[in-house]
C-alpha atoms as a PDB file:
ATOM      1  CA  UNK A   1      79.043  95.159  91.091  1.00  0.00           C
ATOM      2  CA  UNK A   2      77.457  97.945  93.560  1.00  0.00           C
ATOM      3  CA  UNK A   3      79.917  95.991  96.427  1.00  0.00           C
ATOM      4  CA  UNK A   4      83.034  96.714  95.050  1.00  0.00           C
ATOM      5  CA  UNK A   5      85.415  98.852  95.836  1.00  0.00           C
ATOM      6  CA  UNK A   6      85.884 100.717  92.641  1.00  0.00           C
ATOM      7  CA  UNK A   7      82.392 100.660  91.429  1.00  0.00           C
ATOM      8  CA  UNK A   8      82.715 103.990  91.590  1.00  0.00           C
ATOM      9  CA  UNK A   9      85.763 104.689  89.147  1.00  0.00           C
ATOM     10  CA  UNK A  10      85.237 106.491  86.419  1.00  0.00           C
ATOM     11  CA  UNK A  11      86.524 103.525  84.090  1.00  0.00           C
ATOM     12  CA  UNK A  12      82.985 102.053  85.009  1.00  0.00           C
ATOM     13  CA  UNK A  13      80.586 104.912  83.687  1.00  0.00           C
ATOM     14  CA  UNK A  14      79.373 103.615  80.384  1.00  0.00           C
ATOM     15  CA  UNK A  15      81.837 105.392  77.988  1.00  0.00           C
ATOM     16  CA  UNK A  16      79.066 106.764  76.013  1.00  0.00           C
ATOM     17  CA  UNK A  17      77.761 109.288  79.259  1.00  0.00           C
ATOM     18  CA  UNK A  18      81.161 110.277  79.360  1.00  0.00           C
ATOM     19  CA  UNK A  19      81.694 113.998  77.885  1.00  0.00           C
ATOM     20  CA  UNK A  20      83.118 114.388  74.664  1.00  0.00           C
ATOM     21  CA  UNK A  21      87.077 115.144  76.173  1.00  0.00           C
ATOM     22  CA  UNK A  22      86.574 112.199  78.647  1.00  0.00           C
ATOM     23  CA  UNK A  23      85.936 109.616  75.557  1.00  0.00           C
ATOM     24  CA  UNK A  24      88.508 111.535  73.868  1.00  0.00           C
ATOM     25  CA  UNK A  25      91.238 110.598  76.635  1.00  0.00           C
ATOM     26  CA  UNK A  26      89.808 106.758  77.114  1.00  0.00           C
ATOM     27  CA  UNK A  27      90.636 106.407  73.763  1.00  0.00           C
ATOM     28  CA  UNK A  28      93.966 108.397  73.782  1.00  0.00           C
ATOM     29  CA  UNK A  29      95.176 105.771  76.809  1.00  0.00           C
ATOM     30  CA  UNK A  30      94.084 102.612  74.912  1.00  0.00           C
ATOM     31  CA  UNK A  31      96.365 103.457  71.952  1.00  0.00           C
ATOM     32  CA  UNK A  32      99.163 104.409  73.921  1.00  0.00           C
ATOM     33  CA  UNK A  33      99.438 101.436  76.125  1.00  0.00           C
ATOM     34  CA  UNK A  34      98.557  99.032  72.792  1.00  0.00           C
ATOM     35  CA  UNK A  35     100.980 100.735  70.383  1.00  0.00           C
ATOM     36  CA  UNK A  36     104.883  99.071  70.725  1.00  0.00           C
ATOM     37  CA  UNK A  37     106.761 101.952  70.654  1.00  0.00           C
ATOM     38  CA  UNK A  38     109.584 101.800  68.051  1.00  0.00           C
ATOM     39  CA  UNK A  39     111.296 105.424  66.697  1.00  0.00           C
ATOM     40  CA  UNK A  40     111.530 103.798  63.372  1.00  0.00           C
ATOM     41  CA  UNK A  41     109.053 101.132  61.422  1.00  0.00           C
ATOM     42  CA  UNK A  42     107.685 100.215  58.433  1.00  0.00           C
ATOM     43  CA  UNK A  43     105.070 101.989  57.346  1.00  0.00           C
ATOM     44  CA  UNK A  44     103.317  99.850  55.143  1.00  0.00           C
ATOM     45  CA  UNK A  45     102.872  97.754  58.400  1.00  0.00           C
ATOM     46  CA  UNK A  46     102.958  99.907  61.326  1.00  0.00           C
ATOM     47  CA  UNK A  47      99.799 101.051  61.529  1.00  0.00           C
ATOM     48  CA  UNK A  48      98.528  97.259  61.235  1.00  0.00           C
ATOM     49  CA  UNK A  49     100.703  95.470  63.798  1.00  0.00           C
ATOM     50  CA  UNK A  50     100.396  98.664  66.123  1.00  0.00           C
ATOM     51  CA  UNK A  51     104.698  98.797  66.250  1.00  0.00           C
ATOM     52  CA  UNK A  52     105.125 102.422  65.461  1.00  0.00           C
ATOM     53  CA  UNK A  53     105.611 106.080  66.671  1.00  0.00           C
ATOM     54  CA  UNK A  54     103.490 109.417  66.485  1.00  0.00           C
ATOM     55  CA  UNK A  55     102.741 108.804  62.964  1.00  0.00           C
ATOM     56  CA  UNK A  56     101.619 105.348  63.736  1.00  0.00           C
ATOM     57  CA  UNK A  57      99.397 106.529  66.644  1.00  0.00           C
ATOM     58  CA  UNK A  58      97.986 109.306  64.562  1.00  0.00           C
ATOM     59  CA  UNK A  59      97.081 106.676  61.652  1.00  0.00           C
ATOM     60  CA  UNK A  60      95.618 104.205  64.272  1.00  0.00           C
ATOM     61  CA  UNK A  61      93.663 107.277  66.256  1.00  0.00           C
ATOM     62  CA  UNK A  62      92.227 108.423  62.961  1.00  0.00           C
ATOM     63  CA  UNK A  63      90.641 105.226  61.993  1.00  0.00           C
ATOM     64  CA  UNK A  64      89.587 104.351  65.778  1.00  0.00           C
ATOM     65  CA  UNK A  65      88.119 107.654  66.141  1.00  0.00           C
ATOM     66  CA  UNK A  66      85.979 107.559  63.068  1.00  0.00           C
ATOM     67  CA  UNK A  67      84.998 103.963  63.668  1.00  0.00           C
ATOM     68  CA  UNK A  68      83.389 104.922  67.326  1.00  0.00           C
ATOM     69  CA  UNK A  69      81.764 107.994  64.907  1.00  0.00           C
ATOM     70  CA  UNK A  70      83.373 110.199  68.130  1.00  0.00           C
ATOM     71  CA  UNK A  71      83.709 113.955  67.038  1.00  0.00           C
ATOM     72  CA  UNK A  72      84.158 115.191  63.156  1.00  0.00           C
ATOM     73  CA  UNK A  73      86.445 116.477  61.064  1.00  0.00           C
ATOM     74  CA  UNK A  74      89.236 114.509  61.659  1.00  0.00           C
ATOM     75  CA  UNK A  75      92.436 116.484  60.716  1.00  0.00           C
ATOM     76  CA  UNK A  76      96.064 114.453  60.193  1.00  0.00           C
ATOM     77  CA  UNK A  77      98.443 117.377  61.109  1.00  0.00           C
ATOM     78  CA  UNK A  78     102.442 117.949  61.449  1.00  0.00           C
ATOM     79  CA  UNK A  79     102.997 119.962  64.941  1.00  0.00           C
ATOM     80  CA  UNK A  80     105.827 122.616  64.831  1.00  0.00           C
ATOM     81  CA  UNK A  81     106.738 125.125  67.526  1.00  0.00           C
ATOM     82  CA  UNK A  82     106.319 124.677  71.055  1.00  0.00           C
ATOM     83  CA  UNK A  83     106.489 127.786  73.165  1.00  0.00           C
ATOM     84  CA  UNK A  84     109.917 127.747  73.927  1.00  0.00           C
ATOM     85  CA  UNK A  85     111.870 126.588  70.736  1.00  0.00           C
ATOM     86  CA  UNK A  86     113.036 129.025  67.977  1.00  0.00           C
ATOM     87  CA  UNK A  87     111.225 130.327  64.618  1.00  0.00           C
ATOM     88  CA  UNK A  88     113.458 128.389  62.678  1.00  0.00           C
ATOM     89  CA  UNK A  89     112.571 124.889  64.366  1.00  0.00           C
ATOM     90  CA  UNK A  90     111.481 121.605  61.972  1.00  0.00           C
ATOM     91  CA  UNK A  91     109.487 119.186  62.617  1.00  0.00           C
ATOM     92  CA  UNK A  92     108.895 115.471  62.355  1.00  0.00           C
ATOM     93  CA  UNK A  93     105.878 115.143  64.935  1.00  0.00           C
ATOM     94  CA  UNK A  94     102.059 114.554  63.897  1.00  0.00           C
ATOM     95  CA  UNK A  95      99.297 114.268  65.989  1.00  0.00           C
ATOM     96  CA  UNK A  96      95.475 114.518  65.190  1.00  0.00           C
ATOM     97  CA  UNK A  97      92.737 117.081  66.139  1.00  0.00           C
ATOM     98  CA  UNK A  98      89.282 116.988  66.119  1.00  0.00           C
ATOM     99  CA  UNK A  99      85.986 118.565  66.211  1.00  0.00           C
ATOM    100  CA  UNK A 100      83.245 118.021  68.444  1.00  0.00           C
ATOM    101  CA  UNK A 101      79.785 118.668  67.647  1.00  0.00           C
ATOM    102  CA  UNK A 102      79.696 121.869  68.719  1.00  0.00           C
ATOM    103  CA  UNK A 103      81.937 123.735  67.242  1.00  0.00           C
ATOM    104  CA  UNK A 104      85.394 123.250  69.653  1.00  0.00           C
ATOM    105  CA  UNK A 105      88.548 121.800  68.518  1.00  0.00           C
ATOM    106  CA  UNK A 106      90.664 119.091  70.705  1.00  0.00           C
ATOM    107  CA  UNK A 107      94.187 118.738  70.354  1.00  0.00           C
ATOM    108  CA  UNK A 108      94.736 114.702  70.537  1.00  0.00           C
ATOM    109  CA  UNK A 109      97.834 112.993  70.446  1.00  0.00           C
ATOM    110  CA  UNK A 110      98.464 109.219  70.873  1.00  0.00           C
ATOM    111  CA  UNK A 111     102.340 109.338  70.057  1.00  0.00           C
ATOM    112  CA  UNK A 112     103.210 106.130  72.623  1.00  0.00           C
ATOM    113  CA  UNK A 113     106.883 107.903  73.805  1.00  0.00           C
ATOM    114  CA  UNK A 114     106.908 109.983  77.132  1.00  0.00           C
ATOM    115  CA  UNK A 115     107.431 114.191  75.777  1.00  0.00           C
ATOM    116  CA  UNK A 116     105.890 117.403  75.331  1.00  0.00           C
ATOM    117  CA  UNK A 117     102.285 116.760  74.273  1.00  0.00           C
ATOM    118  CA  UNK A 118     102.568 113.226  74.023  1.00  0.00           C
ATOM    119  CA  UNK A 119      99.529 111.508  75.404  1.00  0.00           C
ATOM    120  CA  UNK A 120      97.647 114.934  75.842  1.00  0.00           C
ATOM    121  CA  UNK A 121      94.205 115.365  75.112  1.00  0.00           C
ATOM    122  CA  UNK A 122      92.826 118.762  74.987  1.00  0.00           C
ATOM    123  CA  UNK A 123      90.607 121.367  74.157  1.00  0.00           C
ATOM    124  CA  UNK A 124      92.729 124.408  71.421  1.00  0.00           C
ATOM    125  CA  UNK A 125      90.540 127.055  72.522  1.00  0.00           C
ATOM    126  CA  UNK A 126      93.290 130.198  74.411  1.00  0.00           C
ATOM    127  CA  UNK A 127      96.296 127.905  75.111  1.00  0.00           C
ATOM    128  CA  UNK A 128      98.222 126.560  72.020  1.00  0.00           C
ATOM    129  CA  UNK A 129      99.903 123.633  72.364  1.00  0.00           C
ATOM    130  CA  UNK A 130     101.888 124.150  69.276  1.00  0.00           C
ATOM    131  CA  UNK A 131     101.883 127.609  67.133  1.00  0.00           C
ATOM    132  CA  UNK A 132     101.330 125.698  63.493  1.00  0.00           C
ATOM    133  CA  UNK A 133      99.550 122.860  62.452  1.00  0.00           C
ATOM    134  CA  UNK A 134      99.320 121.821  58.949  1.00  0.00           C
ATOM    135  CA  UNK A 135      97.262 119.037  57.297  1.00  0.00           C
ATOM    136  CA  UNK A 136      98.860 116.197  55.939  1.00  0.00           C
ATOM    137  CA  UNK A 137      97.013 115.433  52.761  1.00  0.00           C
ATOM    138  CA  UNK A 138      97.356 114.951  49.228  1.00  0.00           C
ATOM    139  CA  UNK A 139     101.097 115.254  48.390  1.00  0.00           C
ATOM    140  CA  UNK A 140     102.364 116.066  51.299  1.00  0.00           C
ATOM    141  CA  UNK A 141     100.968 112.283  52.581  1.00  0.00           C
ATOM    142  CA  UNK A 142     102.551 110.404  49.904  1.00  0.00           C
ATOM    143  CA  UNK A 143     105.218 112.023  50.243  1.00  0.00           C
ATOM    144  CA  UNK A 144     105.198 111.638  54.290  1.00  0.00           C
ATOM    145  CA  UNK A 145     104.989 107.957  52.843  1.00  0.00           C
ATOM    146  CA  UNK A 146     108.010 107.757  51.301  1.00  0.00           C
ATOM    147  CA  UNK A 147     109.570 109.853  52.894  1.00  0.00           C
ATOM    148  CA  UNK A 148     109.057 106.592  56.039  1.00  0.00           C
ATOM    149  CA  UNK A 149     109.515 104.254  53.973  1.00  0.00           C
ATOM    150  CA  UNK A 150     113.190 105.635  52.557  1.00  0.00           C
ATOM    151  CA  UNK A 151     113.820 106.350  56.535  1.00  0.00           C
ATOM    152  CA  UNK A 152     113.012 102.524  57.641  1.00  0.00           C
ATOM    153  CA  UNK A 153     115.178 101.083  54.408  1.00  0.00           C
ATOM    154  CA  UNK A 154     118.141 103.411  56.003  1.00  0.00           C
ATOM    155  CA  UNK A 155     117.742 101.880  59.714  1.00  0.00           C
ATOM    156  CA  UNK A 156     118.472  98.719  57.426  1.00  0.00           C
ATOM    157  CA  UNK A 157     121.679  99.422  55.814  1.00  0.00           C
ATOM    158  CA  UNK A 158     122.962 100.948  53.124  1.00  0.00           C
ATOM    159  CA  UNK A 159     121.358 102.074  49.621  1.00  0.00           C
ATOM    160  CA  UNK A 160     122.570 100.505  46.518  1.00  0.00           C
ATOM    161  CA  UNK A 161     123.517 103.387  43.499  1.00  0.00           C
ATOM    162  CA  UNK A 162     119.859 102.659  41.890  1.00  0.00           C
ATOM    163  CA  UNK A 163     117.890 103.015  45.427  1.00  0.00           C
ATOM    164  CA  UNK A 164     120.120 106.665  46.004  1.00  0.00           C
ATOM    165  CA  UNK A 165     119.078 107.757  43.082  1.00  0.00           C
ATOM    166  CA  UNK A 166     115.534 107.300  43.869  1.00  0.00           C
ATOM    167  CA  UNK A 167     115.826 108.594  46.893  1.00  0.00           C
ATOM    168  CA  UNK A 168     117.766 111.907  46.006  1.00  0.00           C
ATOM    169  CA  UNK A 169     114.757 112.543  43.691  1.00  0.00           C
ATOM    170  CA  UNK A 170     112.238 112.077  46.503  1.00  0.00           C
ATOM    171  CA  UNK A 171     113.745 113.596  48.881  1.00  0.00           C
ATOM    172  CA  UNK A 172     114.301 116.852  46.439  1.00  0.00           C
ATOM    173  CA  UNK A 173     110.694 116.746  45.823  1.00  0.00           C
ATOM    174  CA  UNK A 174     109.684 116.896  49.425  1.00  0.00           C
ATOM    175  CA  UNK A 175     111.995 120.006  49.917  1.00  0.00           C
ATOM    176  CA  UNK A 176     108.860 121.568  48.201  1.00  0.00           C
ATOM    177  CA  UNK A 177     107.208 121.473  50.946  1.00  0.00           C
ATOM    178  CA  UNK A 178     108.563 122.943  54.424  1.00  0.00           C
ATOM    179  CA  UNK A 179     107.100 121.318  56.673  1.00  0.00           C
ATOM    180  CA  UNK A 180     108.645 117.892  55.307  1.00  0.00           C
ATOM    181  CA  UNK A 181     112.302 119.822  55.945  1.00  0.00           C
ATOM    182  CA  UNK A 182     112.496 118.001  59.334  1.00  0.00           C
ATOM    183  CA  UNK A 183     111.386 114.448  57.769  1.00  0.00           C
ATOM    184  CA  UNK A 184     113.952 115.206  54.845  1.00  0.00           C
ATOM    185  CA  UNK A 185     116.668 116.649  57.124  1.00  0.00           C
ATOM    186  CA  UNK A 186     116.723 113.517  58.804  1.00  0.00           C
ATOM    187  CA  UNK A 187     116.767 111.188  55.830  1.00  0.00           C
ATOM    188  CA  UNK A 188     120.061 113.455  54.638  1.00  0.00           C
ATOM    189  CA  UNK A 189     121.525 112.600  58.677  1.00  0.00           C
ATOM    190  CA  UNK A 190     121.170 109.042  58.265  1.00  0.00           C
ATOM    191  CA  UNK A 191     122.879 108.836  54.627  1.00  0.00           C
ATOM    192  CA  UNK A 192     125.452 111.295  56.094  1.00  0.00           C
ATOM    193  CA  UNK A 193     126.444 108.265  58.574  1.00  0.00           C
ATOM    194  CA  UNK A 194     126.213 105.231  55.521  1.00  0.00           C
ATOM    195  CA  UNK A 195     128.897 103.723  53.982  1.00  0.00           C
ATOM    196  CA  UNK A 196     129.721 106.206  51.314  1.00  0.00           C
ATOM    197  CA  UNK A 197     132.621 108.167  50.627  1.00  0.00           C
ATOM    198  CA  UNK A 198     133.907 111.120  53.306  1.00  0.00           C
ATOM    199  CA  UNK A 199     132.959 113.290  50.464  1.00  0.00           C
ATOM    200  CA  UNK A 200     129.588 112.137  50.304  1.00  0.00           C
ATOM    201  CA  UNK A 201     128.980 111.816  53.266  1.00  0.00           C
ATOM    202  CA  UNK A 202     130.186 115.224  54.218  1.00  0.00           C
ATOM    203  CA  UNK A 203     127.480 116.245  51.001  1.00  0.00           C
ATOM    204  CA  UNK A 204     124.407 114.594  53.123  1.00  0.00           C
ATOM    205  CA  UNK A 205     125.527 116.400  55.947  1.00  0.00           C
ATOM    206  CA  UNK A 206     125.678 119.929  55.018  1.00  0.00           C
ATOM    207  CA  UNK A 207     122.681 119.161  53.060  1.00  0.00           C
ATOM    208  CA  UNK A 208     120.723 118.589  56.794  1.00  0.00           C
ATOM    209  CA  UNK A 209     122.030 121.627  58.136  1.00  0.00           C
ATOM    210  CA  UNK A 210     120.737 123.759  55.500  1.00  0.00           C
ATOM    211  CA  UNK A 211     117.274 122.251  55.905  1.00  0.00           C
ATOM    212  CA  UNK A 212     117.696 121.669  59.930  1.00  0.00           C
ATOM    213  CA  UNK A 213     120.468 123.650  61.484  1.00  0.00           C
ATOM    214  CA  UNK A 214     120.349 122.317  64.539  1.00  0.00           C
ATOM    215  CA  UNK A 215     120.598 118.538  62.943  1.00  0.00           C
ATOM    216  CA  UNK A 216     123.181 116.527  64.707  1.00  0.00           C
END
């Protein structure tokens, strides 16, 4: 009420007077702090039980976001290059960004770990926060997809002959697309470090380096 002390606050203007940015970052701070942070989960279940990482809080922004009908054009997008890392960098981070209704762009990312960007809310109109975004849609999301799913069955052990298999052909097909080389580059680290030959292993290995060299 009017005799508190924090009547005040900002938390207690009716979140639908806010500006467009300010509902933007209410939103941005509710997924973070209600997201369990975990660097690897299931994907077919992340986005439901909230356990997850960037690409958990991107799914779960996405669908808030167009639920509260705030902003348009709601874009899914891998982030590469930050200012100060080389041309030759990967990726595995994904954020959001958004339109407002008149015409700007906001950079929005929910990913619940403390690092560059993460938790940031802001307007992409002279300052980059990244140099490339690209959409994940279409192929490039079911791959993303599997591309999860074969790293969550790794953090579990190792693959039988049948489930390599499968995954060699996946992971080939993703090498189609670039901007999976950091998602598939990984996948290739963790079978590098399964029980496997030294031969094979060493095989996964080189095969991360020439997608990621600075893997490992």
């Amino acid at each position: 009420d009017k005799n508190s002390t924090f009547y005040e606050c900002g938390f207690n203007t009716d979140f639908y007077n806010l500006p467009f940015e300010g509902k933007l970052k209410i939103i941005n701070d509710i997924i973070r702090q209600t997201i369990l942070n975990k660097y690897i989960s299931d994907p077919d279940t992340d986005t439901e039980n909230l356990v997850g990482n960037c690409h958990t809080a991107s799914r779960a922004s996405l669908e808030y976001l167009k639920s509260l009908k705030i902003g348009k054009n709601y874009r899914y997008v891998f982030c590469k290059k930050k200012p100060f890392e080389p041309e030759d960098i990967t990726t595995k981070h994904t954020a959001l960004l958004v339109d407002d209704f008149e015409g700007n762009t906001y950079f929005f990312d929910a990913a619940p770990f403390v690092g560059y960007g993460m938790g940031l809310v802001r307007k992409l109109d002279h300052e980059q926060i990244y140099e490339n975004y690209e959409i994940i849609e279409g192929d490039k999301a079911k791959l993303l997809y599997s591309l999860e799913k074969i790293i969550f069955k790794l953090s579990k052990g190792t693959p039988t002959n049948a489930e390599l298999v499968e995954y060699c052909k996946i992971l080939n097909e993703a090498k189609s697309y670039p901007i999976l080389d950091g998602m598939v580059s990984y996948c290739y680290e963790m079978l590098s470090r399964k029980d496997f030959s030294k031969t094979e292993r060493d095989k996964f290995l080189l095969k991360a380096i020439s997608l990621n060299p600075y893997s490992m």
